[in-house]
N, C-alpha and C. Protein backbone atom coordinates (compact mmCIF):
# COMPACT_ATOMS: atom_id res chain seq x y z
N UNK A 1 107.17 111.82 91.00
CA UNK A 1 106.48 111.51 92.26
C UNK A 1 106.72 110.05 92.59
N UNK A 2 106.85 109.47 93.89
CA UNK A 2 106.99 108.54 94.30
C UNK A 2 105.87 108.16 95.46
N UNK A 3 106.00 106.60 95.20
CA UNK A 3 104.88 105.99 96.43
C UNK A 3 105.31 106.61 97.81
N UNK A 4 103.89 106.66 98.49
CA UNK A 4 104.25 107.39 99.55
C UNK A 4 103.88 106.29 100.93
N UNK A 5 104.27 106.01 101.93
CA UNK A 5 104.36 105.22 102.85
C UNK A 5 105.50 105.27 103.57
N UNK A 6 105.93 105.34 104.79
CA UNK A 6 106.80 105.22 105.61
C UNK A 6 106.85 105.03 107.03
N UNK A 7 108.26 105.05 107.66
CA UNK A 7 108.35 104.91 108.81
C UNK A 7 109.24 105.18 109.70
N UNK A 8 109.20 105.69 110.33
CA UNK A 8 110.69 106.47 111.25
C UNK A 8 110.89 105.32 112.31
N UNK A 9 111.47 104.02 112.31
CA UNK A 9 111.90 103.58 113.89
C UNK A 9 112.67 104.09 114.17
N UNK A 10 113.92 104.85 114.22
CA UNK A 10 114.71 105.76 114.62
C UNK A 10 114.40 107.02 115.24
N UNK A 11 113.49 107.10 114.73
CA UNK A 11 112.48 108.74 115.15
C UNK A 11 113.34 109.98 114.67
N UNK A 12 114.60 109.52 114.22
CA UNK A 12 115.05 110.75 113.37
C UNK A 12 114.14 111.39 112.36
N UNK A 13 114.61 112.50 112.00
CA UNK A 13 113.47 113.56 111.48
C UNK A 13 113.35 113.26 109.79
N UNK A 14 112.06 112.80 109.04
CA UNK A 14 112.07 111.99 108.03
C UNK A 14 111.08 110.50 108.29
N UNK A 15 110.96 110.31 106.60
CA UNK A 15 110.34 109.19 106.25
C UNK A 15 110.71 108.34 105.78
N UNK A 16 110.29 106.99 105.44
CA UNK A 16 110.93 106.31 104.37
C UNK A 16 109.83 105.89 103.48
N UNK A 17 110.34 106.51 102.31
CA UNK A 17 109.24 106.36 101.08
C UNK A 17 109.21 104.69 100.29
N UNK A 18 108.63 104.46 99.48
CA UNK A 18 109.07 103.47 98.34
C UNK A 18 108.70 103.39 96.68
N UNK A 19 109.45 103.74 96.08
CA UNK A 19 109.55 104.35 94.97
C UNK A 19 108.70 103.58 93.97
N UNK A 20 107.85 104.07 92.67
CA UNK A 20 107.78 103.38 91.88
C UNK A 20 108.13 101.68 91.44
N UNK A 21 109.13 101.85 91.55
CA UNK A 21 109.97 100.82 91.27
C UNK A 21 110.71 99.88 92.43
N UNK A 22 109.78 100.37 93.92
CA UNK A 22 109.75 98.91 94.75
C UNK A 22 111.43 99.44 96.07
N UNK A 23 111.57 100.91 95.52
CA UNK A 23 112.50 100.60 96.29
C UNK A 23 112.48 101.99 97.22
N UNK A 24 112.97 100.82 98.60
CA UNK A 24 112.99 102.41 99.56
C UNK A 24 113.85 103.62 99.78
N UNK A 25 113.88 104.60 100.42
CA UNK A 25 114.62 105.61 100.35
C UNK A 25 114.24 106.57 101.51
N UNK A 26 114.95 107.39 101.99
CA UNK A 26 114.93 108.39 103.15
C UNK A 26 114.65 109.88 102.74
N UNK A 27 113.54 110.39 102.62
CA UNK A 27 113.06 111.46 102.74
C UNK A 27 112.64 112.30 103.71
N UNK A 28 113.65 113.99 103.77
CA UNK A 28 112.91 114.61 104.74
C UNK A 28 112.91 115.73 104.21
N UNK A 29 111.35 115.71 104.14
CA UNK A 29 111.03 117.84 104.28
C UNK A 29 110.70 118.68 104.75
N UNK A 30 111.82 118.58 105.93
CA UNK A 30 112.23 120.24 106.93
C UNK A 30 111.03 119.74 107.48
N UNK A 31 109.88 119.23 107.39
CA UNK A 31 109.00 120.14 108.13
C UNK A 31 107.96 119.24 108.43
N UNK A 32 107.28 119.29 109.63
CA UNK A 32 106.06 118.54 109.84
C UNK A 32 104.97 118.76 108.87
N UNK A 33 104.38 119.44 108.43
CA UNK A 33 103.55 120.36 107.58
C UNK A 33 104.06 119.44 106.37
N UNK A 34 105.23 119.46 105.85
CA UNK A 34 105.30 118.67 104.42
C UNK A 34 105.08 117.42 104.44
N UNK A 35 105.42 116.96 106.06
CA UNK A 35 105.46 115.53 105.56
C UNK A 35 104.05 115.24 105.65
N UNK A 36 103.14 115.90 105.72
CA UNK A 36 101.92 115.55 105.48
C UNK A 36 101.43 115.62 104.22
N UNK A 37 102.21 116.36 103.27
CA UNK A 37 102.27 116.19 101.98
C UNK A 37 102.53 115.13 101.37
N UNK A 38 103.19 113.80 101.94
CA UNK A 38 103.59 112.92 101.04
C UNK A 38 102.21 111.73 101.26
N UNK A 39 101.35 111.79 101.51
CA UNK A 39 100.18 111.56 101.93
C UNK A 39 99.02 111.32 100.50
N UNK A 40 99.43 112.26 99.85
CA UNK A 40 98.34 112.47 98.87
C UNK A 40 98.53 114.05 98.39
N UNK A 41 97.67 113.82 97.89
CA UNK A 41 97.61 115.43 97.24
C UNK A 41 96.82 115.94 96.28
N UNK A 42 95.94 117.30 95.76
CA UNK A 42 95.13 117.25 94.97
C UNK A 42 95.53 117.33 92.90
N UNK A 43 93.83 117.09 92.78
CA UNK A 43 94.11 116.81 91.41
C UNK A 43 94.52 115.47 90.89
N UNK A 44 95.82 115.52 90.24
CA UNK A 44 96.07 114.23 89.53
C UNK A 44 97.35 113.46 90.91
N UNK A 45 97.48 114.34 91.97
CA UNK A 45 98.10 113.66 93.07
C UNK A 45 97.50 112.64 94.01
N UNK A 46 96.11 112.64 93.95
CA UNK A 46 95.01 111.82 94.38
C UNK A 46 95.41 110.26 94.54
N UNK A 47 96.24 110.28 93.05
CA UNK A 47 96.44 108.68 92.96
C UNK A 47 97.21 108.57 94.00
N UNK A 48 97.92 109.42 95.26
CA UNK A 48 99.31 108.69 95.83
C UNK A 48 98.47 108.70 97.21
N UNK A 49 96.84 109.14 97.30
CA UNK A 49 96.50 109.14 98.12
C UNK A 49 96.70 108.36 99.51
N UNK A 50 96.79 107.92 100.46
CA UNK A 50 96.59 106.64 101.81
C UNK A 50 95.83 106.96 103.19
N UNK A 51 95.60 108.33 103.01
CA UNK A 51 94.30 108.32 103.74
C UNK A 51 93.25 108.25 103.41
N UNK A 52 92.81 106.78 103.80
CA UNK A 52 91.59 106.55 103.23
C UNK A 52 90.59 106.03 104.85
N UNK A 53 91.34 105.92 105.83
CA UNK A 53 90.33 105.40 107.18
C UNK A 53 91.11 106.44 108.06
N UNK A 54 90.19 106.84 109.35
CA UNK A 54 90.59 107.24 110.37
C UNK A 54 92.23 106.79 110.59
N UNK A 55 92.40 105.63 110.55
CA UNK A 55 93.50 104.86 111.26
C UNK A 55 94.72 105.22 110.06
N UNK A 56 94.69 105.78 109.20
CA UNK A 56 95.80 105.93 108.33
C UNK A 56 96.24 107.32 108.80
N UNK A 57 95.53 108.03 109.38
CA UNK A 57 95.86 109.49 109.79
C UNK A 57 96.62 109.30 110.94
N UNK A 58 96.22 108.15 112.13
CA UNK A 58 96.87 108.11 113.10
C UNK A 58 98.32 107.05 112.86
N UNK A 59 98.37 106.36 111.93
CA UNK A 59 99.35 105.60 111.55
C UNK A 59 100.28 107.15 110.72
N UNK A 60 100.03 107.99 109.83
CA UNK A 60 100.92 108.66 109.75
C UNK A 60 101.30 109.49 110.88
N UNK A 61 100.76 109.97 112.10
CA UNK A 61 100.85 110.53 112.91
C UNK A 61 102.71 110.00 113.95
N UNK A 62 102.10 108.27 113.78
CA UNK A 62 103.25 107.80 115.17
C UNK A 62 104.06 107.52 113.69
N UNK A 63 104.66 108.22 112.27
CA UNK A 63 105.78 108.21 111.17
C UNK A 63 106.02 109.33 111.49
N UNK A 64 105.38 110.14 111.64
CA UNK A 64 106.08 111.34 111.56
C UNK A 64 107.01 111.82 112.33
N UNK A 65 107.66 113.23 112.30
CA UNK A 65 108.42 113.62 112.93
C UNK A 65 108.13 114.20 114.59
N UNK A 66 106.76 113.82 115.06
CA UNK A 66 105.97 114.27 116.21
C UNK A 66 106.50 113.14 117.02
N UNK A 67 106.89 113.60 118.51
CA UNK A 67 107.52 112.61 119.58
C UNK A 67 106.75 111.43 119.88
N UNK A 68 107.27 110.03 119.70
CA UNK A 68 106.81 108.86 120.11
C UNK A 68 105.52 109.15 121.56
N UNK A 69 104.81 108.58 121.36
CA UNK A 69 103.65 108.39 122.82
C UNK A 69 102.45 108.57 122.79
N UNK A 70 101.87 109.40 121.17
CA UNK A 70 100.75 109.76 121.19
C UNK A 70 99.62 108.70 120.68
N UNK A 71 98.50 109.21 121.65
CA UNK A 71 97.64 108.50 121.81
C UNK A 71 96.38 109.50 121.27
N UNK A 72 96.27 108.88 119.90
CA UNK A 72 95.15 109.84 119.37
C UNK A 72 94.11 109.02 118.88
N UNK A 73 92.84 110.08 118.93
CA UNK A 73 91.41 109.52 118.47
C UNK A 73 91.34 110.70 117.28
N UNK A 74 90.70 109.56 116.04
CA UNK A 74 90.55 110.42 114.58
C UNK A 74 89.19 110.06 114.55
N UNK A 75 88.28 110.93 114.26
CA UNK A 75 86.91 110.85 113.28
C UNK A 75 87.15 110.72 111.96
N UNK A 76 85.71 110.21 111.60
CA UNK A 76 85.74 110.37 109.92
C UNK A 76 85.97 111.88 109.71
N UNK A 77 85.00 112.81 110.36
CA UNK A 77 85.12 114.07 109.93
C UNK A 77 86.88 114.66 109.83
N UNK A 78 87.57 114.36 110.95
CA UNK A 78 88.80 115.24 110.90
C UNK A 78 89.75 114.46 110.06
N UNK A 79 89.35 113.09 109.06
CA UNK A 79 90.02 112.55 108.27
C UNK A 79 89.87 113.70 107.21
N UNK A 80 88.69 113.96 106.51
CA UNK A 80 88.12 114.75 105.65
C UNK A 80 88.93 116.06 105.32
N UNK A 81 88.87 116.35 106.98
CA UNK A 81 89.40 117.95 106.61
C UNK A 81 91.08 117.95 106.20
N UNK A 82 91.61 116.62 107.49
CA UNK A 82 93.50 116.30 107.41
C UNK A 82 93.29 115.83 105.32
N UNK A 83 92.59 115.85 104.96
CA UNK A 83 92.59 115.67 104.01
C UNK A 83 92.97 116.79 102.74
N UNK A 84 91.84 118.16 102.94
CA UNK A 84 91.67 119.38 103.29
C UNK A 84 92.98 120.17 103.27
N UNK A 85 93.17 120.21 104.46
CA UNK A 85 94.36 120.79 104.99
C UNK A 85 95.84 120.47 104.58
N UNK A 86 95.87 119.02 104.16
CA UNK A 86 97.21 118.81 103.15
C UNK A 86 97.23 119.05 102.14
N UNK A 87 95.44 119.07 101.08
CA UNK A 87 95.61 119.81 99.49
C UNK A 87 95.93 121.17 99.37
N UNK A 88 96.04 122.06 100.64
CA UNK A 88 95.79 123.32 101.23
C UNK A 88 97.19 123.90 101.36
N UNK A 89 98.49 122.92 102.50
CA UNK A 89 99.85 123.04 102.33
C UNK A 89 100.48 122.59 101.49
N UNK A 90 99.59 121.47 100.53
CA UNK A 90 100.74 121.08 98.64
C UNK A 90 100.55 122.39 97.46
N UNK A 91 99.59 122.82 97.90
CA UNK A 91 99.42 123.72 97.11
C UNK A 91 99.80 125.09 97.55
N UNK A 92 100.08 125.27 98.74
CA UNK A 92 100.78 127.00 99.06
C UNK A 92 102.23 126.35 99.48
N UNK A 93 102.37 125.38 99.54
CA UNK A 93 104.16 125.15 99.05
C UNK A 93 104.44 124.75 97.88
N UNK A 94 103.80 124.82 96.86
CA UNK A 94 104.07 124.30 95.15
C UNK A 94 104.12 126.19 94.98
N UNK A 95 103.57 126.69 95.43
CA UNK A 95 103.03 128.54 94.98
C UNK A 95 104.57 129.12 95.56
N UNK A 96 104.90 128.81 96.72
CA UNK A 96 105.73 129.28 97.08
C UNK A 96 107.16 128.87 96.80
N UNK A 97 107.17 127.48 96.31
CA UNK A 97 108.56 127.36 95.82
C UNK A 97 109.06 127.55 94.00
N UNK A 98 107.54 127.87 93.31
CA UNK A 98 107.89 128.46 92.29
C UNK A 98 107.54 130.11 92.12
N UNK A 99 107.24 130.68 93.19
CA UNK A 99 107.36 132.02 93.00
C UNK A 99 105.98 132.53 92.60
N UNK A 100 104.67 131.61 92.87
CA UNK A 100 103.47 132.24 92.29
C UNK A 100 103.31 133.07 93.50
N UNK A 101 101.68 133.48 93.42
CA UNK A 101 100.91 134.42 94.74
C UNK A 101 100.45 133.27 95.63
N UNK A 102 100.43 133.28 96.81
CA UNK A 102 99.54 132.55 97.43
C UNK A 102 97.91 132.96 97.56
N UNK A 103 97.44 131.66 97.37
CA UNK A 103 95.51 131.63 97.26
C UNK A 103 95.52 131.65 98.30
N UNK A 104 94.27 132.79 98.59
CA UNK A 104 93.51 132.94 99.89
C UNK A 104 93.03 132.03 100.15
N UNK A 105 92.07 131.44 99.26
CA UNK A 105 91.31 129.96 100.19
C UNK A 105 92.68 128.87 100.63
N UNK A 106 93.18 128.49 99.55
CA UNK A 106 94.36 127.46 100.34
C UNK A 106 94.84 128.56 101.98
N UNK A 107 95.07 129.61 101.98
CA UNK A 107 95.73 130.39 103.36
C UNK A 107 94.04 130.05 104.31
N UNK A 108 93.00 130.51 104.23
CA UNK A 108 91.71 129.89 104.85
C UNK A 108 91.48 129.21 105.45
N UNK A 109 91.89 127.81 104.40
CA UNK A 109 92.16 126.64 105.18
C UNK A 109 92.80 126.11 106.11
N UNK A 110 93.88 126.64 105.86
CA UNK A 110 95.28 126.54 107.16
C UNK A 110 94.60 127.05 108.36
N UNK A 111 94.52 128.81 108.28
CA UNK A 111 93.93 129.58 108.88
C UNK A 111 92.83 128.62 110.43
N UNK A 112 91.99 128.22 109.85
CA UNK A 112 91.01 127.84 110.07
C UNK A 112 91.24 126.24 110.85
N UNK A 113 92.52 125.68 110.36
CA UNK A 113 92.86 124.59 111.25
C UNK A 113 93.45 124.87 112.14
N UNK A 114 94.37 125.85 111.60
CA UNK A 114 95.89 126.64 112.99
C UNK A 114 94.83 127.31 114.26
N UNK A 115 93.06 127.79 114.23
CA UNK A 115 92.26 128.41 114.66
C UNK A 115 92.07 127.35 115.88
N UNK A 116 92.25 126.00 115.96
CA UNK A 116 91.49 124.87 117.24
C UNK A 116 92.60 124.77 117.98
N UNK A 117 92.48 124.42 119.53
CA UNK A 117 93.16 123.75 120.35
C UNK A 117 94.89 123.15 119.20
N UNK A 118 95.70 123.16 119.64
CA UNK A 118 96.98 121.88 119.23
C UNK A 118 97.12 120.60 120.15
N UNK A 119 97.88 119.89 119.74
CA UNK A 119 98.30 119.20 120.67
C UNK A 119 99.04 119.91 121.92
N UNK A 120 99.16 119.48 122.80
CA UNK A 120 99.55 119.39 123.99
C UNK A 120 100.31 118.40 124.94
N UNK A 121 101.66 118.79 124.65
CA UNK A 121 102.71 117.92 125.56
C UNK A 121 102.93 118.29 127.20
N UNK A 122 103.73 117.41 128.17
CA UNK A 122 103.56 117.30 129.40
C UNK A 122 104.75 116.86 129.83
N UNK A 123 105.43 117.51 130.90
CA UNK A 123 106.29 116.43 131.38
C UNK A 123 106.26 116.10 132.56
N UNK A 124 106.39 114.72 132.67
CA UNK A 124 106.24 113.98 134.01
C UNK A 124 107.22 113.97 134.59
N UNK A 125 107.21 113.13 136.07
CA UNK A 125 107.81 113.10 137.07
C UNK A 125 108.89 112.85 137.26
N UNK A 126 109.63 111.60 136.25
CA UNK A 126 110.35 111.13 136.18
C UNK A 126 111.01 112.29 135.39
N UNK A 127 110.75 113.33 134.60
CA UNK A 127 111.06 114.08 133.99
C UNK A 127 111.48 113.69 132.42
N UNK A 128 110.40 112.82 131.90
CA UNK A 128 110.63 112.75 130.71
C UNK A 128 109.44 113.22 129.83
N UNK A 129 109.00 113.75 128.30
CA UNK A 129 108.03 114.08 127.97
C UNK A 129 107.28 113.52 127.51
N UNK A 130 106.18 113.92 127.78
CA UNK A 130 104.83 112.64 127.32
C UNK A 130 104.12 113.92 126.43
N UNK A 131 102.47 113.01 126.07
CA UNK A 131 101.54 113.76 125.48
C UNK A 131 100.32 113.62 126.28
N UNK A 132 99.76 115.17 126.71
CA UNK A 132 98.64 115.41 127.28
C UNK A 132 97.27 114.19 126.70
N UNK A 133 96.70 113.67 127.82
CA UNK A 133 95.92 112.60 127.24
C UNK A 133 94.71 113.31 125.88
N UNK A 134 93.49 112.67 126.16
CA UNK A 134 92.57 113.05 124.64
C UNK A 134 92.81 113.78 123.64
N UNK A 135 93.83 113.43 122.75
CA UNK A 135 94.29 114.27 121.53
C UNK A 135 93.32 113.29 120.48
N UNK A 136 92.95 114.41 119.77
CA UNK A 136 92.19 114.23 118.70
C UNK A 136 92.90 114.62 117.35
N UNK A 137 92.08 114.42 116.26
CA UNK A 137 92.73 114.72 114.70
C UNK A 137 92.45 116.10 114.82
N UNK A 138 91.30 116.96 115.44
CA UNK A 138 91.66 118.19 115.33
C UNK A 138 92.96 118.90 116.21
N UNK A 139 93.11 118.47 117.31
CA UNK A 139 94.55 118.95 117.57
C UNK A 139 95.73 118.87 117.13
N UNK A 140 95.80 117.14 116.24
CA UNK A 140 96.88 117.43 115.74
C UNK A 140 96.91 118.33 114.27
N UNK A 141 95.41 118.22 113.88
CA UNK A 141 95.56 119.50 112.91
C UNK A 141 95.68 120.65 112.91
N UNK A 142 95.54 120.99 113.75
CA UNK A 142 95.97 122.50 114.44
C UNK A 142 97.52 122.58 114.45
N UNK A 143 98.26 122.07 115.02
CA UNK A 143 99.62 121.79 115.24
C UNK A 143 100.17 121.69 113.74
N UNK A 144 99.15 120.67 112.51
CA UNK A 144 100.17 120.98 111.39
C UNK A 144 100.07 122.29 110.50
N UNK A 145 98.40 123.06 110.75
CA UNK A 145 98.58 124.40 110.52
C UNK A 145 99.49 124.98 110.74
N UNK A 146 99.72 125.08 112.08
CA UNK A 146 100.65 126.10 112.83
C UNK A 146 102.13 125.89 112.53
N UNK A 147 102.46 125.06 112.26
CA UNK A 147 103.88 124.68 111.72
C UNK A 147 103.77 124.76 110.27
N UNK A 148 102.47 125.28 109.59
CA UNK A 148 102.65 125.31 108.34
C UNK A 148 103.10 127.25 108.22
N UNK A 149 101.83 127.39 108.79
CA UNK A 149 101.93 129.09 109.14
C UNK A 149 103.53 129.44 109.64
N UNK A 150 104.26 128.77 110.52
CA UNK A 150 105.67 129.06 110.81
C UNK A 150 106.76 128.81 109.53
N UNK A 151 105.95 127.93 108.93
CA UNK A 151 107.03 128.06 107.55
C UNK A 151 106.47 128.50 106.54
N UNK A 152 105.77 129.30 106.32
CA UNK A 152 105.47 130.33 105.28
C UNK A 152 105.64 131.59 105.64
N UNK A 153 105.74 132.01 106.81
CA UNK A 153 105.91 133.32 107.64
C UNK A 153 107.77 133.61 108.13
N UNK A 154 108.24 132.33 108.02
CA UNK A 154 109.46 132.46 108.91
C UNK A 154 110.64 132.51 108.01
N UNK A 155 111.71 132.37 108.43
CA UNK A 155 112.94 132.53 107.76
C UNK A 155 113.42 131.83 106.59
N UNK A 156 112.92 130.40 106.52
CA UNK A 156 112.33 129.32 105.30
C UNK A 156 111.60 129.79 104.68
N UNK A 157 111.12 130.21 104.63
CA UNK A 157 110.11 130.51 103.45
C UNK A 157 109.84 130.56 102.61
N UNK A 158 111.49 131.21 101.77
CA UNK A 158 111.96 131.30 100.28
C UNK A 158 112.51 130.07 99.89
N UNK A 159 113.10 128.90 101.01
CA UNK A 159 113.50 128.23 100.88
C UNK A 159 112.83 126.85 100.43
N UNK A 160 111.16 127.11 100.19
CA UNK A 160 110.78 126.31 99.73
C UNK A 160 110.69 125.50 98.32
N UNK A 161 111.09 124.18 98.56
CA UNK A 161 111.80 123.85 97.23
C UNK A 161 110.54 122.33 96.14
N UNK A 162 110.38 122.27 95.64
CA UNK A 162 109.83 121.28 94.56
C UNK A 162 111.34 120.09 93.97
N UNK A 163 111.12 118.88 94.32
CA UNK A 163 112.03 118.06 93.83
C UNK A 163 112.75 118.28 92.08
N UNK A 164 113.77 118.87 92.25
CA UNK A 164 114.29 118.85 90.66
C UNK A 164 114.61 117.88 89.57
N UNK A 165 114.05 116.60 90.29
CA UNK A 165 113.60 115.59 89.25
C UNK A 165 112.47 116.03 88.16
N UNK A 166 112.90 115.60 86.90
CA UNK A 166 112.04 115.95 86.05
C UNK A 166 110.48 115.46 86.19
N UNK A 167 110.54 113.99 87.19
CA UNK A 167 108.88 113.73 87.00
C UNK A 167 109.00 113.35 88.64
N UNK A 168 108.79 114.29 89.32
CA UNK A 168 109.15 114.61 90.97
C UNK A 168 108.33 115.65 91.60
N UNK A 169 107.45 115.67 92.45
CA UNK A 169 107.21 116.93 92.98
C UNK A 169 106.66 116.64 93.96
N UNK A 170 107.94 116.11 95.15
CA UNK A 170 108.07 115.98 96.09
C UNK A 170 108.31 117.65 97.01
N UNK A 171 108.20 117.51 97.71
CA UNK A 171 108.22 119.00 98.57
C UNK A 171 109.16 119.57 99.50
N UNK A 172 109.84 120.01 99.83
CA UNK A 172 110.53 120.45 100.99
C UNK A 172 111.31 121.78 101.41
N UNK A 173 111.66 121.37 102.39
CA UNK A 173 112.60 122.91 102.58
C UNK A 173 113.96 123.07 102.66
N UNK A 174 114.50 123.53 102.03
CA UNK A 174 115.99 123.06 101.98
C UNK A 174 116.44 124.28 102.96
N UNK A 175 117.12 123.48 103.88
CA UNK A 175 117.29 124.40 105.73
C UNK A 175 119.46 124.43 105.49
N UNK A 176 120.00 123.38 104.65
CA UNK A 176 121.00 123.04 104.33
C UNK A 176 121.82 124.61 104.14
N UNK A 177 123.08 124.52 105.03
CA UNK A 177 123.87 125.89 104.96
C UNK A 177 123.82 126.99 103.77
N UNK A 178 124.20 126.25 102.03
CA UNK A 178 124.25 127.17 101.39
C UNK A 178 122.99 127.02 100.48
N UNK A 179 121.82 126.18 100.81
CA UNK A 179 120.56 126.95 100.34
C UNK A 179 120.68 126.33 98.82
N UNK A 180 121.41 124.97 98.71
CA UNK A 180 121.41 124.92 97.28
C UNK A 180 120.72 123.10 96.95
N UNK A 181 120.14 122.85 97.69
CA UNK A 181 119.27 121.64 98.02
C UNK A 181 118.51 121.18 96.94
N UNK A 182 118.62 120.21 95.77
CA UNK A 182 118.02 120.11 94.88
C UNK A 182 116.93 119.12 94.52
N UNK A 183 117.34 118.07 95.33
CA UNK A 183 116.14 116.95 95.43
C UNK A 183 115.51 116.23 96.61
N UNK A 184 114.66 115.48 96.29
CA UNK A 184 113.94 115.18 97.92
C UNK A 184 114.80 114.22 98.14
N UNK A 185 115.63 113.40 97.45
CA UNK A 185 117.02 112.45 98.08
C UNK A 185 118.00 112.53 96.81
N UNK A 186 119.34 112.61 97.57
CA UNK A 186 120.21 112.44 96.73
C UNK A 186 120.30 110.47 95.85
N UNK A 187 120.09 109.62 97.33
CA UNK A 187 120.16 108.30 96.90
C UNK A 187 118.97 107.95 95.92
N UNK A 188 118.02 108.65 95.71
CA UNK A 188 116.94 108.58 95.14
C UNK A 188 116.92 109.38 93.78
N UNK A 189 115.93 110.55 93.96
CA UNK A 189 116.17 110.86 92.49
C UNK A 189 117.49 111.73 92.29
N UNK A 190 118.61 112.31 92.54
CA UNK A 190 119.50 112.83 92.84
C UNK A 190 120.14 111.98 91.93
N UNK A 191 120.31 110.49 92.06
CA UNK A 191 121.46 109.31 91.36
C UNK A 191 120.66 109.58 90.01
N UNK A 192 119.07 109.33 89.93
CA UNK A 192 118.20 108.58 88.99
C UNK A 192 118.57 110.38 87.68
N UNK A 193 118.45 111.28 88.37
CA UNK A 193 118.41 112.55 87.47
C UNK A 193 119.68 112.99 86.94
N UNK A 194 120.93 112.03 87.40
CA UNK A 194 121.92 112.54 86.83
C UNK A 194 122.69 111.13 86.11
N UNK A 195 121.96 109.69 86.05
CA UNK A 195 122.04 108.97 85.45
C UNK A 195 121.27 109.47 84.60
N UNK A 196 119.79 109.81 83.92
CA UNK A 196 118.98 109.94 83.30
C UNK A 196 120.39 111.33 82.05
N UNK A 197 120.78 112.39 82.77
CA UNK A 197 121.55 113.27 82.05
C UNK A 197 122.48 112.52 80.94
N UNK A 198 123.31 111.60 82.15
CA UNK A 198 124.45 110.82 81.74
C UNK A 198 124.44 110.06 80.35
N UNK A 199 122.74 109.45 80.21
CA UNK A 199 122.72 108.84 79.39
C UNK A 199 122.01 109.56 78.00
N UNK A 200 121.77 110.94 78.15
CA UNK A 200 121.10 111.48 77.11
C UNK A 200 122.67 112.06 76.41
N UNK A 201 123.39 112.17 76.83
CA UNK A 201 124.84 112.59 76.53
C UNK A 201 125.30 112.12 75.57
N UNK A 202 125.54 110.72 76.03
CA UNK A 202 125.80 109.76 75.77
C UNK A 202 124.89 108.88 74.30
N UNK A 203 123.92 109.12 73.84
CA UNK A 203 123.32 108.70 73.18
C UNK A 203 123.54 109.24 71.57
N UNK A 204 123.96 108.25 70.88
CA UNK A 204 124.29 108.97 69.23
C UNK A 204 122.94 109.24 68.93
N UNK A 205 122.69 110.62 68.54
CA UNK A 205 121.71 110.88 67.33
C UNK A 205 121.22 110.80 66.13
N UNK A 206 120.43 110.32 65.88
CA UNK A 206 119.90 110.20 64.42
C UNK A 206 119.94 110.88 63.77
N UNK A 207 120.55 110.77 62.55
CA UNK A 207 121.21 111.32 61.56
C UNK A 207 119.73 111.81 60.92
C-alpha cells in the first residue's frame, strides 16, 4: 500500500499518489468508485486515511476523474457516510477480485447511496458543460454508488484486480485489451516487484 494523495492538473483519467518512500507516481483505477478507494480504507487501511474534514472530500472530488467546475457543499454527516461508502467499495472490490461472495451489508451500503439524487451536469449556451448548481456530498455519493453498481454489474466485473505487489492492495480494473494488468503502476510497484524478484535470485544462500 502506498500514501494516498493526489492530483490530476491534466484532468486525464487518474491520480498521482506518493509512495512510502516520498515518491510520486500515476495511478489509475478504471474507475471513479476506486479512486475513492485510495482515500482510506477499513481495518488496518485506516492508517492511509485523509478524510478527515468536510473539505478533504471536496478536495478529492476536483482530483478525481469527475469534470473540472464543481461546486460542492459537504456536511460533516455526508463526510461520515463518503467514509462508509468507500469501506463498502474496498471491500466488494477486494471480494470480487479474489473470487470471494459479495456481503450484503457492504452491497446495502452502496445500495442505499446509489438510492439519492446524483450529481447533475448541464450544458450551456456557449455549448460547453458545466455542473448543475447546489451539489452536495450526497449527490456526489450517489454518483459514486452508481458507478460502483456499473462496475460490479457490467462487463468489468471479473476484471477486478488487487495490486500484485507483494505488500500492495491497491485496487483497480484492468479495462487493458488482453486482460492481463498486474499492478496499480508499472513505474511504481511493477519496477519495485520485479527488482525485489531480481534480487532474491540473485542472492547466495546459506549453506
Amino acid at each position: 500500500m502506498s500514501g494516498r494523495t493526489g492530483e490530476t492538473p491534466d484532468r486525464t483519467p487518474g491520480l498521482t499518489l506518493v509512495s512510502g518512500q516520498g515518491k510520486a507516481y500515476r495511478f489509475d483505477p478504471g474507475t471513479l468508485c476506486l479512486e475513492l478507494t485510495t482515500t482510506g480504507g477499513p481495518g488496518a487501511f485506516a492508517r492511509w486515511e485523509v478524510l478527515h474534514e468536510p473539505s478533504d472530500l471536496v478536495t478529492w472530488a476536483g482530483r478525481s476523474r469527475l469534470p473540472d467546475g464543481l461546486d460542492l457543499t459537504v456536511s460533516a454527516g455526508e463526510l461520515e457516510r463518503a467514509r462508509t461508502l468507500r469501506d463498502a467499495v474496498f471491500l466488494l472490490a477486494a471480494d470480487r477480485a479474489h473470487g470471494r461472495p459479495l456481503q450484503a451489508a457492504h452491497l446495502d451500503a452502496v445500495n442505499a447511496a446509489a438510492a439519492e439524487s446524483p450529481l447533475v451536469s448541464r450544458i450551456e449556451p456557449d455549448g460547453t458543460r458545466a455542473w448543475a448548481p447546489g451539489a452536495t456530498g450526497t449527490h456526489l455519493l450517489a454518483t459514486v454508488a452508481r458507478d460502483a453498481i456499473d462496475l460490479f454489474t457490467g462487463p468489468y466485473a471479473d476484471r477486478v484486480r488487487e495490486c500484485g505487489a507483494h505488500n500492495c492492495h491497491l485496487l483497480f480494473v484492468d479495462t487493458s485489451r488482453p486482460g492481463r494488468r498486474r499492478w496499480c503502476a508499472m513505474e511504481h510497484c511493477g519496477n519495485r516487484e520485479k527488482a525485489r524478484v531480481h534480487r532474491a535470485r540473485h542472492t547466495p544462500t546459506k549453506p
